[in-house]
N, C-alpha and C. Protein backbone atom coordinates (compact mmCIF):
# COMPACT_ATOMS: atom_id res chain seq x y z
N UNK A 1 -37.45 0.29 27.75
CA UNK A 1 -36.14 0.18 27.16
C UNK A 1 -35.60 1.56 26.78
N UNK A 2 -36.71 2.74 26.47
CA UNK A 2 -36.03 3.72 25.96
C UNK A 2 -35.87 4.62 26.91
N UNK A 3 -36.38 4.31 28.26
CA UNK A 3 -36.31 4.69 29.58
C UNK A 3 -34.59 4.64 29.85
N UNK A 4 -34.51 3.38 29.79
CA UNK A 4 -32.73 2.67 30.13
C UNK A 4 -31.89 3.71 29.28
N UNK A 5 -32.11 3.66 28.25
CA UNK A 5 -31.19 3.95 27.03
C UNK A 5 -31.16 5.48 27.20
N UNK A 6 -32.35 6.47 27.95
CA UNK A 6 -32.32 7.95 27.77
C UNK A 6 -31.52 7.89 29.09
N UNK A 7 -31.43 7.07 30.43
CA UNK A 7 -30.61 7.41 31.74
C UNK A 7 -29.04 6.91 31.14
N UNK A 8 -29.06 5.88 30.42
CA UNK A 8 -28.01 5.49 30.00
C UNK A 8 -26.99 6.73 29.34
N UNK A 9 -27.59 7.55 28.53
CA UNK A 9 -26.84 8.81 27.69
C UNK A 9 -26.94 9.67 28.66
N UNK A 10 -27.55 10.01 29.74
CA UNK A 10 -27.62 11.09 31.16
C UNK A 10 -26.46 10.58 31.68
N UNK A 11 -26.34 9.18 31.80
CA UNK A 11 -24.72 9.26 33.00
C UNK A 11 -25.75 8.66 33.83
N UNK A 12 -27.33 8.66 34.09
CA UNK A 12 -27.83 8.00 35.31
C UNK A 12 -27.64 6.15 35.54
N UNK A 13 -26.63 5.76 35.32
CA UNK A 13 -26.89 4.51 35.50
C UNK A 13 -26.83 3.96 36.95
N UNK A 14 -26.82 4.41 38.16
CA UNK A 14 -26.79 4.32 39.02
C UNK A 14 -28.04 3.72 40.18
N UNK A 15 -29.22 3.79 39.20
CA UNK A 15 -30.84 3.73 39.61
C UNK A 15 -31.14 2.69 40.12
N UNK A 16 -31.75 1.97 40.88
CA UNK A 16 -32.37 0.29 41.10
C UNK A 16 -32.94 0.42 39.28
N UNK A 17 -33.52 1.16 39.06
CA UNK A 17 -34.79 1.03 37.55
C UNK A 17 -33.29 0.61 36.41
N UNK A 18 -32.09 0.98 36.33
CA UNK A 18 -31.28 1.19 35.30
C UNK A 18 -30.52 -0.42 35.60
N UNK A 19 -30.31 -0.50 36.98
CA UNK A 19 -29.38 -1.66 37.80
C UNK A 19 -30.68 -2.64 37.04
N UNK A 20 -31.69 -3.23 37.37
CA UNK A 20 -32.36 -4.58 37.24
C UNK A 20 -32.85 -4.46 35.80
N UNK A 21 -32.63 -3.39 35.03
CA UNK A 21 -33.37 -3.73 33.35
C UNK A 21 -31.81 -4.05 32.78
N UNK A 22 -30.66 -3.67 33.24
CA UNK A 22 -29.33 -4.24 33.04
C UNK A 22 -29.10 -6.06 33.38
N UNK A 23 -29.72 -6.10 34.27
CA UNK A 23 -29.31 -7.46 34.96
C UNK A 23 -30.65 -8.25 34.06
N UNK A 24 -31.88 -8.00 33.58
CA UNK A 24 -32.57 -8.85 32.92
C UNK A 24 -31.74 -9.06 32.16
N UNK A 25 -31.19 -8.47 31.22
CA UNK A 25 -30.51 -8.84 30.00
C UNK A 25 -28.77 -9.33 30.40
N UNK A 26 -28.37 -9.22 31.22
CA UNK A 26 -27.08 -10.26 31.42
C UNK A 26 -26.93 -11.05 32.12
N UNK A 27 -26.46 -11.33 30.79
CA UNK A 27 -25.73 -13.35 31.07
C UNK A 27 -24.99 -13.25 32.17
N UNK A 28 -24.53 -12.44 32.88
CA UNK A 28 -23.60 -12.74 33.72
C UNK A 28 -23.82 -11.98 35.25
N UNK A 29 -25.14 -11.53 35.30
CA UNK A 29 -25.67 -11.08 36.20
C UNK A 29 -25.12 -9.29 36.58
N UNK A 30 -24.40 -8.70 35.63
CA UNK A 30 -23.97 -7.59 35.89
C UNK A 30 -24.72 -6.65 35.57
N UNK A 31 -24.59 -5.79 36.54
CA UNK A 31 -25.42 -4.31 36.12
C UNK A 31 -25.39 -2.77 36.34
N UNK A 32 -24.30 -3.28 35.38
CA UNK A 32 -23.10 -1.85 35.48
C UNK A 32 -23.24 -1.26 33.97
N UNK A 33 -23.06 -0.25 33.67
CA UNK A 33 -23.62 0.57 32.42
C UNK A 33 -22.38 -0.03 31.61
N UNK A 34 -21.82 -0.18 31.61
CA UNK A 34 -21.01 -1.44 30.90
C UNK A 34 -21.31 -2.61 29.85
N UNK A 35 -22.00 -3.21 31.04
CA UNK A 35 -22.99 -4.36 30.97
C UNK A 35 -24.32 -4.18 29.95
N UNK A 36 -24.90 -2.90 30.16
CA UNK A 36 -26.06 -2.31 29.38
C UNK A 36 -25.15 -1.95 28.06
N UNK A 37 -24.47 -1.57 28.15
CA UNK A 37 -23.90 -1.38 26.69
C UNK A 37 -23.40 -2.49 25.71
N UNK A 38 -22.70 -3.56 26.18
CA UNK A 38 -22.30 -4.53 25.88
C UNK A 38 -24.07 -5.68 25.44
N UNK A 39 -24.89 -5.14 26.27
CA UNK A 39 -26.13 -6.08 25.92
C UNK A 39 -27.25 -5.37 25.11
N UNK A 40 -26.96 -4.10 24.73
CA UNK A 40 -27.80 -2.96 24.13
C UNK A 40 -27.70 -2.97 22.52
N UNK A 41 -27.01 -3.88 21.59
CA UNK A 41 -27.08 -4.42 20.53
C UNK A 41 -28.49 -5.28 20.93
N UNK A 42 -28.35 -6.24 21.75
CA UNK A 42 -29.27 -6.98 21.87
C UNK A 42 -30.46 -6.77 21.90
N UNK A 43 -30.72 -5.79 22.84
CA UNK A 43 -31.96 -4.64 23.27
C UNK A 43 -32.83 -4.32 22.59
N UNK A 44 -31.69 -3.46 21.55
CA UNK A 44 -32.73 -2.94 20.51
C UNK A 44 -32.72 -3.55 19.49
N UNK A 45 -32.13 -5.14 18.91
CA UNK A 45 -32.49 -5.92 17.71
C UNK A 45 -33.53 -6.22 17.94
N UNK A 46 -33.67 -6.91 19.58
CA UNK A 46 -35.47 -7.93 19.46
C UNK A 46 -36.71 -6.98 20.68
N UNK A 47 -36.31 -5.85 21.01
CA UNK A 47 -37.35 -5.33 21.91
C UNK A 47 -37.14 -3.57 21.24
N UNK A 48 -38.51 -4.04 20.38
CA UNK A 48 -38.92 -2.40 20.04
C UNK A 48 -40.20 -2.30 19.78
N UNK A 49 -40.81 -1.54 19.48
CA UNK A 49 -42.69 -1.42 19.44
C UNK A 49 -43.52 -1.88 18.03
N UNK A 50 -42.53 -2.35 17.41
CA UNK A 50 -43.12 -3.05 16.32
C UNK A 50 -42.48 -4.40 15.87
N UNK A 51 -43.17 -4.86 14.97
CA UNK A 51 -43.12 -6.55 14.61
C UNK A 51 -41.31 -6.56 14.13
N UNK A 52 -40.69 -5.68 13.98
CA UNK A 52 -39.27 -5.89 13.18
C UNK A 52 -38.37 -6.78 13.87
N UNK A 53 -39.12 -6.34 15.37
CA UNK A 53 -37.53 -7.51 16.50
C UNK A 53 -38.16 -8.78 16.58
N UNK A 54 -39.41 -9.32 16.40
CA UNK A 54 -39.92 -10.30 16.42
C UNK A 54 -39.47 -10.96 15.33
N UNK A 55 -39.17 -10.56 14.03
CA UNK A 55 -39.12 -10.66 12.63
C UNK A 55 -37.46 -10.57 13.09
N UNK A 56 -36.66 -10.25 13.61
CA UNK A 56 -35.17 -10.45 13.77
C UNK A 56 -35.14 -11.64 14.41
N UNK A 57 -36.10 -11.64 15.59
CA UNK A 57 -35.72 -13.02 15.99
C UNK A 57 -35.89 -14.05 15.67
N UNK A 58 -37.00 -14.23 14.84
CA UNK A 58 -37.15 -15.60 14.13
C UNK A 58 -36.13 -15.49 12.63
N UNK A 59 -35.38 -14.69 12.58
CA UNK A 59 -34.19 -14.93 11.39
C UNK A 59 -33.10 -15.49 12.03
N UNK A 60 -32.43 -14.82 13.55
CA UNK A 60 -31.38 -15.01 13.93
C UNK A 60 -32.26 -16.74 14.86
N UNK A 61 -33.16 -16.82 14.87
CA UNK A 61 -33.76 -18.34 15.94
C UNK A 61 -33.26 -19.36 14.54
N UNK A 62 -33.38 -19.39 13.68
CA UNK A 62 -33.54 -20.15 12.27
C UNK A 62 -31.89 -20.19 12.17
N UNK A 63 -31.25 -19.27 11.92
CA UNK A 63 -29.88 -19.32 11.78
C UNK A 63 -29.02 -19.65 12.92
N UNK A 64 -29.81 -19.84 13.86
CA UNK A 64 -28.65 -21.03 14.81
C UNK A 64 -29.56 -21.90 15.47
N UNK A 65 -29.73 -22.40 14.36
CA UNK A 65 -30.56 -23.91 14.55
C UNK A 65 -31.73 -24.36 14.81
N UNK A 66 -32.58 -23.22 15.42
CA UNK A 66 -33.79 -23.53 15.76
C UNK A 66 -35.19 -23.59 14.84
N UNK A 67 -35.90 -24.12 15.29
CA UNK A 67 -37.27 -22.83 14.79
C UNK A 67 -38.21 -23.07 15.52
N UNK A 68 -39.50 -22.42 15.24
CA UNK A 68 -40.96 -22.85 15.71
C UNK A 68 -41.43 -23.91 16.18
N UNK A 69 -41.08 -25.17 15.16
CA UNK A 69 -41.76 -26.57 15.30
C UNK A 69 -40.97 -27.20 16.76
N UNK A 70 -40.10 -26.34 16.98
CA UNK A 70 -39.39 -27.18 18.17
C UNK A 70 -39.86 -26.96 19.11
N UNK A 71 -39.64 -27.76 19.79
CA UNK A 71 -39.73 -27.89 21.79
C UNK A 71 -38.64 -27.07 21.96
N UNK A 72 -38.66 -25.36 22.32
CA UNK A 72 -37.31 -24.67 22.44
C UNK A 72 -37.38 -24.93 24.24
N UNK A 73 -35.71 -25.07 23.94
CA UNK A 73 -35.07 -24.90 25.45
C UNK A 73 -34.83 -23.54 25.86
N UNK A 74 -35.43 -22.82 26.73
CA UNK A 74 -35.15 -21.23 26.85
C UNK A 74 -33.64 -21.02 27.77
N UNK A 75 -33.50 -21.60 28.38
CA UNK A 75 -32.08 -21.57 28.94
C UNK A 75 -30.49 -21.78 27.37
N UNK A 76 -31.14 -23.30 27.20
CA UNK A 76 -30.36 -23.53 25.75
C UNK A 76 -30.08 -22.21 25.01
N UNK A 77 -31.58 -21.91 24.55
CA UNK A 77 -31.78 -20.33 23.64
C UNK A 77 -30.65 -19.29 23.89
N UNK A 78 -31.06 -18.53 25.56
CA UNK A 78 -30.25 -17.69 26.29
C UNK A 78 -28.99 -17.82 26.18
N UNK A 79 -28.15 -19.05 26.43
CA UNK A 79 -26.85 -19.07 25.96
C UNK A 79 -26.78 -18.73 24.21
N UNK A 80 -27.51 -19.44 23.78
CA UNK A 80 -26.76 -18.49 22.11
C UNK A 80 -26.83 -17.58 21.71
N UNK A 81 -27.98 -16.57 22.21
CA UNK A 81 -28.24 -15.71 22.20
C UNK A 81 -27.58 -14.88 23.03
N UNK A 82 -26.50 -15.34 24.19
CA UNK A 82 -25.75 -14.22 25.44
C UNK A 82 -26.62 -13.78 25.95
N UNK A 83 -27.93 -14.04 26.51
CA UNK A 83 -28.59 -13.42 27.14
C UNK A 83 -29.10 -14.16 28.68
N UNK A 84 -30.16 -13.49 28.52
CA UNK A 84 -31.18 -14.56 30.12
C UNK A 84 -32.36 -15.09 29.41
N UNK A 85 -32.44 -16.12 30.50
CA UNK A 85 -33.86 -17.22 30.34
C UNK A 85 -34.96 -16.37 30.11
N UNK A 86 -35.01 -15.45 31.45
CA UNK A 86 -35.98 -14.25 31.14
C UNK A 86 -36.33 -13.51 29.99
N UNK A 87 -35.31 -12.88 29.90
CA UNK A 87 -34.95 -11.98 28.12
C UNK A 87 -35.50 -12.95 26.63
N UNK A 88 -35.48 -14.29 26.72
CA UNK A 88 -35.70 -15.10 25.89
C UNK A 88 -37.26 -15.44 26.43
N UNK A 89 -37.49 -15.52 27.34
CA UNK A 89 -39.22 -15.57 27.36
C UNK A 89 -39.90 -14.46 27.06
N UNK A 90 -39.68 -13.60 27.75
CA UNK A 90 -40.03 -12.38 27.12
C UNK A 90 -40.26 -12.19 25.56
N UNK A 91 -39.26 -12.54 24.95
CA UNK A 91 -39.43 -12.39 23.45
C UNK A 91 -40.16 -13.80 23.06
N UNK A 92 -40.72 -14.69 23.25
CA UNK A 92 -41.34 -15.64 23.73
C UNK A 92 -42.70 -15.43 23.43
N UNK A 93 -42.72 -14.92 24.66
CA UNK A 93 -44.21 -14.28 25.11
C UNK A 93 -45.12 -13.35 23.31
N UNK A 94 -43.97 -12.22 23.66
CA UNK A 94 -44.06 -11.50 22.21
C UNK A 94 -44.58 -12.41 20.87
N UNK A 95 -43.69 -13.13 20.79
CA UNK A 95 -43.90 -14.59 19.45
C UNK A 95 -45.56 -14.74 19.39
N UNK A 96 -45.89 -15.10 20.78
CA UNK A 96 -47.32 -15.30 21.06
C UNK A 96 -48.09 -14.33 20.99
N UNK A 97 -48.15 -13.51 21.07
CA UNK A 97 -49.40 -12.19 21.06
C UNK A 97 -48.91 -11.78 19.58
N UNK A 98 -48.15 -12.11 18.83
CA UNK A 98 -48.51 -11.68 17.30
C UNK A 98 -49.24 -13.20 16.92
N UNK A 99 -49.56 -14.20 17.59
CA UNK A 99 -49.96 -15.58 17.17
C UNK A 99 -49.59 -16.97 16.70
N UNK A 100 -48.08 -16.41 16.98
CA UNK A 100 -47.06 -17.84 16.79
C UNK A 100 -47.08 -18.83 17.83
N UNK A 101 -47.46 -19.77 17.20
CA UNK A 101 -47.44 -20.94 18.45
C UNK A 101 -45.85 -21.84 18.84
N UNK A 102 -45.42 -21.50 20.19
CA UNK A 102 -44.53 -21.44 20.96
C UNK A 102 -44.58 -22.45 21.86
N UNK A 103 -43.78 -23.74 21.67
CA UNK A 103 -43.68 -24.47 22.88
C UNK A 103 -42.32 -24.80 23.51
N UNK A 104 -42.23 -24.54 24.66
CA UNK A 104 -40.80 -24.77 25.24
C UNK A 104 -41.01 -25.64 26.42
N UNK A 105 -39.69 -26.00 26.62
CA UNK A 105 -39.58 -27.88 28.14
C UNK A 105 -40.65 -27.27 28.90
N UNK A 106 -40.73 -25.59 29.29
CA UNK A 106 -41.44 -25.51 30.11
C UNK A 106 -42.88 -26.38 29.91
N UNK A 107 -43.12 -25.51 29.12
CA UNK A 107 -44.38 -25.57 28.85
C UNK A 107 -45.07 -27.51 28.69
N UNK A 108 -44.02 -28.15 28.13
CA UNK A 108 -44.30 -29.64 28.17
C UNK A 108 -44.43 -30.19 29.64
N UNK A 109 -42.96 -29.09 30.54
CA UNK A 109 -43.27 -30.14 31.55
C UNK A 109 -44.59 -29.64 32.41
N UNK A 110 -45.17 -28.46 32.33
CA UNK A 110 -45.83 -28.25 32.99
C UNK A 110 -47.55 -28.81 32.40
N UNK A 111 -47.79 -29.02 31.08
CA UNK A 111 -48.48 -30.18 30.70
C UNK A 111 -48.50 -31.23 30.98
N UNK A 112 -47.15 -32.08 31.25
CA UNK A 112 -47.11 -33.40 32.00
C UNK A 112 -47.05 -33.57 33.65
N UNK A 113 -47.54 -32.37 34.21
CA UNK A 113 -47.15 -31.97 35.56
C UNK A 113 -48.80 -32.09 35.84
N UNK A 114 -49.55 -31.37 34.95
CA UNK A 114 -51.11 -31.13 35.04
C UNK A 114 -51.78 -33.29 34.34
N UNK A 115 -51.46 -33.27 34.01
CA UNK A 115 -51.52 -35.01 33.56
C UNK A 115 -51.47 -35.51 34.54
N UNK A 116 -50.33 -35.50 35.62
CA UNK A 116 -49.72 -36.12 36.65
C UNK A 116 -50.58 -35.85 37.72
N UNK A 117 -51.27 -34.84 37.69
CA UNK A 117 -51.53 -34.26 38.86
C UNK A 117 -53.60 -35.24 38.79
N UNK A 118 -53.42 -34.59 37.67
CA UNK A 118 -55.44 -35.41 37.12
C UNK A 118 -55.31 -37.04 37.11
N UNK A 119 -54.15 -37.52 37.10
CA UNK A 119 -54.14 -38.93 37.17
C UNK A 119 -53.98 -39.40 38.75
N UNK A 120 -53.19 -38.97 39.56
CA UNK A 120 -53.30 -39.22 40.78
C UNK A 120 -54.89 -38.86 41.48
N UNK A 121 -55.53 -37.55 41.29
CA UNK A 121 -56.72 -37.48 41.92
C UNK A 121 -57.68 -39.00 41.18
N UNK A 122 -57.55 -39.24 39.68
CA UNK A 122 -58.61 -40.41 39.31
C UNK A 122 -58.05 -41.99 40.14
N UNK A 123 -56.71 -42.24 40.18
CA UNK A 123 -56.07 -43.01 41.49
C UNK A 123 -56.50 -42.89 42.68
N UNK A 124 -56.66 -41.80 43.11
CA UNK A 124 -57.39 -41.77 44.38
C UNK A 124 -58.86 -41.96 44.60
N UNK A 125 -59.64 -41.80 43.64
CA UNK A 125 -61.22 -41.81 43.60
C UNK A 125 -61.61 -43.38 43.13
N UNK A 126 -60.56 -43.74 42.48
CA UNK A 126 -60.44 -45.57 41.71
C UNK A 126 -60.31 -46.34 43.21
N UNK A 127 -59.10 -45.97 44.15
CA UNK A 127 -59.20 -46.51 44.90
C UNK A 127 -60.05 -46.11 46.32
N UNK A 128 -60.68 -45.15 47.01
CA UNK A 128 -61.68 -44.79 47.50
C UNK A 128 -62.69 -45.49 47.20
N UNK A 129 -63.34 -45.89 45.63
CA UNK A 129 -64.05 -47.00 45.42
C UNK A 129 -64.36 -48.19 45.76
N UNK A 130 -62.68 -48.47 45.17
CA UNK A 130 -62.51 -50.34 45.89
C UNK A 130 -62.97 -50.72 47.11
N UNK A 131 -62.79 -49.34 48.29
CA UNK A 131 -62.62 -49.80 49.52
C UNK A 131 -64.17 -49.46 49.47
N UNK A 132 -64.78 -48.50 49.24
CA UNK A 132 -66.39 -48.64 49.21
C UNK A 132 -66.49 -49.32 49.04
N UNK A 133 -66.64 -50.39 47.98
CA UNK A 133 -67.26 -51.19 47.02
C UNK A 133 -66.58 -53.38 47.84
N UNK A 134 -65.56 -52.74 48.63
CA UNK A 134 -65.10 -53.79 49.37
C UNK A 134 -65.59 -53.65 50.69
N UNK A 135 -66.14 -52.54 51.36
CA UNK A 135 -66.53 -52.55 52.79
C UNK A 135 -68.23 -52.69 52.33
N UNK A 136 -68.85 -52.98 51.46
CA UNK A 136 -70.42 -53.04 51.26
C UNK A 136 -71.05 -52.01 51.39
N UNK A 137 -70.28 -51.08 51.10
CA UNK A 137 -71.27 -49.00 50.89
C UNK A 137 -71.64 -49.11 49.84
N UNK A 138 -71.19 -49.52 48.78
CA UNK A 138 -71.43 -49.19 47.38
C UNK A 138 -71.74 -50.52 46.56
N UNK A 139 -73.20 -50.63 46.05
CA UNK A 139 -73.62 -51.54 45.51
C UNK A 139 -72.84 -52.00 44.28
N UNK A 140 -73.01 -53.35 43.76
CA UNK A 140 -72.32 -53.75 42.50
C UNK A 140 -73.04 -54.62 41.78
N UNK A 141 -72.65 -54.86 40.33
CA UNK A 141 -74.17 -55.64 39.69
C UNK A 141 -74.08 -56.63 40.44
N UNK A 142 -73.34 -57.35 40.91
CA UNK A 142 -73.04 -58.39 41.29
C UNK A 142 -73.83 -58.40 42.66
N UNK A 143 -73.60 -57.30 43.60
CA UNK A 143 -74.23 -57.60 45.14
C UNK A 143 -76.00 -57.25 44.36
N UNK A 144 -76.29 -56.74 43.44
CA UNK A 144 -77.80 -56.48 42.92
C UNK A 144 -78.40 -57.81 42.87
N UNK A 145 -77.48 -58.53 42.19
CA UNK A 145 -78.29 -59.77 41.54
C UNK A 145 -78.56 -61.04 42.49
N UNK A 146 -77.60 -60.42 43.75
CA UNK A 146 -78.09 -61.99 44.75
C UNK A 146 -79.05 -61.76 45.68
């Protein structure tokens, strides 16, 4: 970030490196030193090398509606925040490596995706059975006892 911000005061905004750390952070896909300026409040409230932007964001997450205990929507987030999905995981991520526990749709649906996925293989091994156990491969108390 302080990479962006030292080409940013050079006049270098012209870079692929200056163009795509512009476009993480806008909402609107622009990445014109413009754009970095207009999103560079943002920048440096929640991305700096200590706990303070983490500690901004859970003031400004609380004051428009959210908090912790929720299932956050990161897209939802990104719009109130004017930012990207990205930019909001990112600070996300962060939440987590100081030890805040963080759950978002993602993360549910991809829990109910892994559910989905372990229930079809036990469906398939349930029925692989039947047909053992109906073609006479696989013994049953029942074929034991006659």
């Amino acid at each position: 970030m302080i990479e962006a911000e030292n080409a940013y005061n050079r006049g270098e905004t012209d870079t692929d490196e200056f163009k795509a750390l512009t476009r993480l952070f806008s909402s609107t896909g622009l990445d014109t030193a413009d754009e970095f300026r207009r999103n560079y409040d943002f920048i440096a409230r929640y991305f700096n090398d200590n706990r303070e932007g983490i500690e901004n964001f859970l003031t400004d997450l609380q004051g428009k509606g959210f908090g912790l205990n929720d299932v956050l929507n990161t897209e939802e987030l990104a719009k109130s925040f004017g930012t990207t999905d990205t930019a909001i995981q990112m600070i996300l991520d962060k939440l987590r490596d100081y030890g805040y526990e963080v759950l978002t749709v993602k993360d549910e649906l991809d829990a109910s995706a892994q559910i989905m996925s372990k229930t079809d293989e036990m469906m398939q091994l349930i029925q692989q059975r039947a047909v053992a156990i109906n073609n006479g491969d696989i013994a049953t108390a029942t074929t034991l006892s006659e």
